[in-house]
Protein backbone atom coordinates (compact mmCIF):
# COMPACT_ATOMS: atom_id res chain seq x y z
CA UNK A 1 -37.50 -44.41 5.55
CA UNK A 2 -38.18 -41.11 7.43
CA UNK A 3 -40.16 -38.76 5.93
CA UNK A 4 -39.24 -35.33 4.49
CA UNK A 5 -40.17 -32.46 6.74
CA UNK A 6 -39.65 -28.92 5.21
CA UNK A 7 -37.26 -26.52 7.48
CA UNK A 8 -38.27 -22.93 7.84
CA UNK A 9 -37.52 -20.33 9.72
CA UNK A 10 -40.31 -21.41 12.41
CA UNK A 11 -39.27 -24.94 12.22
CA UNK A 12 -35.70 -24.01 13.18
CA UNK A 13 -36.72 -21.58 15.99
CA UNK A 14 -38.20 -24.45 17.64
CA UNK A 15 -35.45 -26.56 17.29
CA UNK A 16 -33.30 -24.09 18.69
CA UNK A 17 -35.75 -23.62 21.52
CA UNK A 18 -36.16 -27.16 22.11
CA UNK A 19 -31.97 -27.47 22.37
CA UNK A 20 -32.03 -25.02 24.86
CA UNK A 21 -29.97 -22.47 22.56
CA UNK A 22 -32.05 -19.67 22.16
CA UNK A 23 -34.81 -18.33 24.68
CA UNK A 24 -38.31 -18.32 23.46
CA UNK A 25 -38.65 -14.56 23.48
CA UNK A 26 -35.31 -14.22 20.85
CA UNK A 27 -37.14 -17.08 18.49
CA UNK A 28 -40.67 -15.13 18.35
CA UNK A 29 -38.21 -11.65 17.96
CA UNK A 30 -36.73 -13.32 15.16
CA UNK A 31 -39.32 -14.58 13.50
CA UNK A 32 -41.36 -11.50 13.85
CA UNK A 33 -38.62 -9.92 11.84
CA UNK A 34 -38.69 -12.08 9.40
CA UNK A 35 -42.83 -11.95 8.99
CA UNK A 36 -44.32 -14.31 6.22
CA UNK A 37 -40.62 -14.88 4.55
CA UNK A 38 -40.23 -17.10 8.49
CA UNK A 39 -43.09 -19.71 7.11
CA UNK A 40 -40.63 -19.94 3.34
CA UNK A 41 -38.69 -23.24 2.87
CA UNK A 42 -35.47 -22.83 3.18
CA UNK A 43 -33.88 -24.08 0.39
CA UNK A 44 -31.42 -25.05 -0.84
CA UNK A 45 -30.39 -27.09 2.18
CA UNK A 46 -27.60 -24.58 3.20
CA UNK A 47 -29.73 -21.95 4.10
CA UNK A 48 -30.36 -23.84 7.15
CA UNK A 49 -27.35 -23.31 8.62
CA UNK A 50 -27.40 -19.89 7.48
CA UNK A 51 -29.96 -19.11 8.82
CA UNK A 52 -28.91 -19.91 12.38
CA UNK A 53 -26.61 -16.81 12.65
CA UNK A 54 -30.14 -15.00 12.56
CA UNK A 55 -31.24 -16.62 15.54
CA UNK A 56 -27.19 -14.90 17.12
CA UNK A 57 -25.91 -18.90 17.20
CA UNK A 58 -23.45 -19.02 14.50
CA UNK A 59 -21.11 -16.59 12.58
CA UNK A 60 -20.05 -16.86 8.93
CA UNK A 61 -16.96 -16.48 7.69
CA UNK A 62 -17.26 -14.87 4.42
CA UNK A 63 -16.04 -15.95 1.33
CA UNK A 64 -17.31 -12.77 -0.54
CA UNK A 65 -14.30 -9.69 -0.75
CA UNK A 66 -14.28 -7.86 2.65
CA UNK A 67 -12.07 -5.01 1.39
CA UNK A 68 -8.83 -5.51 3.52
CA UNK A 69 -9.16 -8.54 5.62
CA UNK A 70 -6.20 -7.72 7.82
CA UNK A 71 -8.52 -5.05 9.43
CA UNK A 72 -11.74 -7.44 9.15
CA UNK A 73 -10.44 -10.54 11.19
CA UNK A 74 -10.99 -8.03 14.52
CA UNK A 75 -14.57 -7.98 13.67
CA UNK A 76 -15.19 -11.35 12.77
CA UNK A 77 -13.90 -12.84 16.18
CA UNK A 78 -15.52 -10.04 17.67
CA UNK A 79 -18.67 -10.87 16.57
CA UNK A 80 -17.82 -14.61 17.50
CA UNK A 81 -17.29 -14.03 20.87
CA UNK A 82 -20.69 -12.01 21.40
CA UNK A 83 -22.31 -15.20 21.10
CA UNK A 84 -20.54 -16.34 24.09
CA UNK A 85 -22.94 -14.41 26.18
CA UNK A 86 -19.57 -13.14 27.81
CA UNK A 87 -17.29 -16.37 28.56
CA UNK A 88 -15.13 -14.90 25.95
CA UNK A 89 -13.34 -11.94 25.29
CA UNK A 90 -11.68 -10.75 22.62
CA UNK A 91 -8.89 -7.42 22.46
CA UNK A 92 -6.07 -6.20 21.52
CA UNK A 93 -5.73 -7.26 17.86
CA UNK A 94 -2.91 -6.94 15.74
CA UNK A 95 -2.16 -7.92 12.27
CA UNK A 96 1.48 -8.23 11.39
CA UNK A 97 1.75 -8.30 7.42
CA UNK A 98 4.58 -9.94 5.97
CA UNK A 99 4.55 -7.56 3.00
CA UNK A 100 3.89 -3.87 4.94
CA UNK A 101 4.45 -2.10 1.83
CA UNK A 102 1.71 -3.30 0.28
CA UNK A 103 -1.73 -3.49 0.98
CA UNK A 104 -3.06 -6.04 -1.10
CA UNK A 105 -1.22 -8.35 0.37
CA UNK A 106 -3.10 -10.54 3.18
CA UNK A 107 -0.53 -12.71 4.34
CA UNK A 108 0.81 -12.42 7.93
CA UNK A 109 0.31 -13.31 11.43
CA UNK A 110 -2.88 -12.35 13.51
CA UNK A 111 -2.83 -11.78 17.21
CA UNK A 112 -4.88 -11.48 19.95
CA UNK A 113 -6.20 -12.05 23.36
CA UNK A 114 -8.64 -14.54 24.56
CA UNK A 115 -9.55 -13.75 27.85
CA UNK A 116 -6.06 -12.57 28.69
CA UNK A 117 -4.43 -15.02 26.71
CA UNK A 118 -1.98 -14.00 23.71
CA UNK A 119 -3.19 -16.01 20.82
CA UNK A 120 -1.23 -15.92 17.17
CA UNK A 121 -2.75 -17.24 13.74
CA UNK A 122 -0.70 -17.66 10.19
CA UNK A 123 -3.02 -15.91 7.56
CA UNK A 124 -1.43 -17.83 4.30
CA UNK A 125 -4.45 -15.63 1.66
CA UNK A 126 -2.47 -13.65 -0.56
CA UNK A 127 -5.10 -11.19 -1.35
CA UNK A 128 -6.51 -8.87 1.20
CA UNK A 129 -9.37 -8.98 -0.23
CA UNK A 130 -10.41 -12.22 1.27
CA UNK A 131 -10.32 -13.84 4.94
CA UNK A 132 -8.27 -16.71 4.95
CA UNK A 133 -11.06 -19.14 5.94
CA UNK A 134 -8.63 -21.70 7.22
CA UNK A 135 -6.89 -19.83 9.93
CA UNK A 136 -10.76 -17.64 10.63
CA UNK A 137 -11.99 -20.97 11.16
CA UNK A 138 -9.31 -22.29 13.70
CA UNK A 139 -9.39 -19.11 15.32
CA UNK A 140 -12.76 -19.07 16.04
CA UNK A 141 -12.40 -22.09 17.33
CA UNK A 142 -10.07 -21.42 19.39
CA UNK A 143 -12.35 -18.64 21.06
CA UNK A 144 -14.03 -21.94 23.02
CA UNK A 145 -13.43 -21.62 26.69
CA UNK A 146 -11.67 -24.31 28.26
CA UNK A 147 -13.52 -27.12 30.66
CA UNK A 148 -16.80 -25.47 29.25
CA UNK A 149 -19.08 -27.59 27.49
CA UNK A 150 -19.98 -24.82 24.66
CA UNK A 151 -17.34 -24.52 21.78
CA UNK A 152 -17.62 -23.40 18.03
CA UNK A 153 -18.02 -25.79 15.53
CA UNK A 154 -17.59 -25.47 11.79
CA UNK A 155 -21.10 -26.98 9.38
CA UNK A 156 -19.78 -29.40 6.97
CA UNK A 157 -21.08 -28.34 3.34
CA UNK A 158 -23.46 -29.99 1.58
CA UNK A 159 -21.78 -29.88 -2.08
CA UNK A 160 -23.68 -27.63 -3.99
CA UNK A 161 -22.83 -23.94 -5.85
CA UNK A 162 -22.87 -21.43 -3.67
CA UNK A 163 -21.77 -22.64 -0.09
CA UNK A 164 -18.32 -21.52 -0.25
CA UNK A 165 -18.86 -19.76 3.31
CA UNK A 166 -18.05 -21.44 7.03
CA UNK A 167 -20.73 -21.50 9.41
CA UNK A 168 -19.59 -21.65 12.75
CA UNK A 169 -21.96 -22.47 15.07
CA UNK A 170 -21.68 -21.69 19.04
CA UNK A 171 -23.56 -25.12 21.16
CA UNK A 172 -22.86 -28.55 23.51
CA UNK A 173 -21.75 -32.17 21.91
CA UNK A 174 -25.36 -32.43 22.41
CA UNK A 175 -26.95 -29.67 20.71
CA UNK A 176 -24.95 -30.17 17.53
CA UNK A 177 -26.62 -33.72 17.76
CA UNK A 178 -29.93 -32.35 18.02
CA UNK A 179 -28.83 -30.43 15.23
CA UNK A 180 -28.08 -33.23 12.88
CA UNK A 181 -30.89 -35.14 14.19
CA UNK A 182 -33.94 -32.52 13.46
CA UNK A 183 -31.98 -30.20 10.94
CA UNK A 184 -30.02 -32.57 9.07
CA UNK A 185 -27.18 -29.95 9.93
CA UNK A 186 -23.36 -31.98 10.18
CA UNK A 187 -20.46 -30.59 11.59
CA UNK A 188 -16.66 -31.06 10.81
CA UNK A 189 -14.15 -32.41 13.92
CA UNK A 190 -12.13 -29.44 14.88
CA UNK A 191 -8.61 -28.06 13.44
């Protein structure tokens, strides 16, 4: 049986190093923001993938209330597509709601372009208030480039209160590997 090593914030810079994800100079950047609170467990064992959109690897899709979500799903793949380190683009949103009259409504369709290309999403959440994390999560993967090694992939929960948020997490077939191997972080097969 392996033995238990405790994840921090410096144990998962140098995994990320390691992987090849992050440059050493954005680890010790990170880290240096995070002072004493980097050498902290993280517990419970979600953190750890939370804590990876620190180190500009991952994005979460939150479940908290985002105000009106129709206008938030521009940001979200926005943000996405920054970790790309420009292989993606995002533009030209739109959110067609099926219920214009009202603005707590969230259902509709969301489109927009991905590098050029018209892309179109149902959003089934009733509420505004919310993203649909469903569609959020198949869009964002859909911002993966084709015949490119480097796609988003969603962390698979570990059951527990509290984890009710995606992590998607930008990296190679073998990074997520390295992942699960020195992180203990699993990922779901795409949508």
């Amino acid at each position: 049986m392996a033995k238990y090593q405790s994840v921090n914030y410096v144990r998962v810079a140098e995994v990320l190093v390691d992987l090849g994800m992050i440059t050493q100079e954005k680890a010790q950047s990170v880290l240096d923001d995070f002072g004493d609170l980097a050498h902290e467990e993280l517990k419970p064992h979600h953190h750890i993938a939370y804590a990876l959109e620190d180190f500009a690897v991952a994005v979460s899709i939150h479940a908290d209330d985002v105000d009106f979500a129709d206008e938030e799903y521009a940001s979200l793949l926005t943000e996405a597509a920054a970790l790309t380190g420009g292989k993606v683009t995002v533009d030209n949103f739109r959110f067609d709601k099926d219920v214009p009259d009202d603005p707590d409504d969230g259902r509709g369709v969301l489109h927009f372009d991905r590098n050029g290309e018209r892309l179109s999403f149902v959003i089934e959440q009733e509420s505004n208030d919310y993203f649909d994390v469903g569609a959020s999560r198949e869009a964002i993967e859909a911002l993966s480039p084709d015949d490119d090694p480097w796609s988003f992939r969603c962390v698979k929960h570990q059951p527990s209160p509290g984890t009710a948020e995606d992590v998607m997490v930008w990296a190679t077939a073998e990074q997520r590997e390295g992942l699960l191997r020195h992180l203990d972080i699993e990922f779901h097969e795409p949508f």
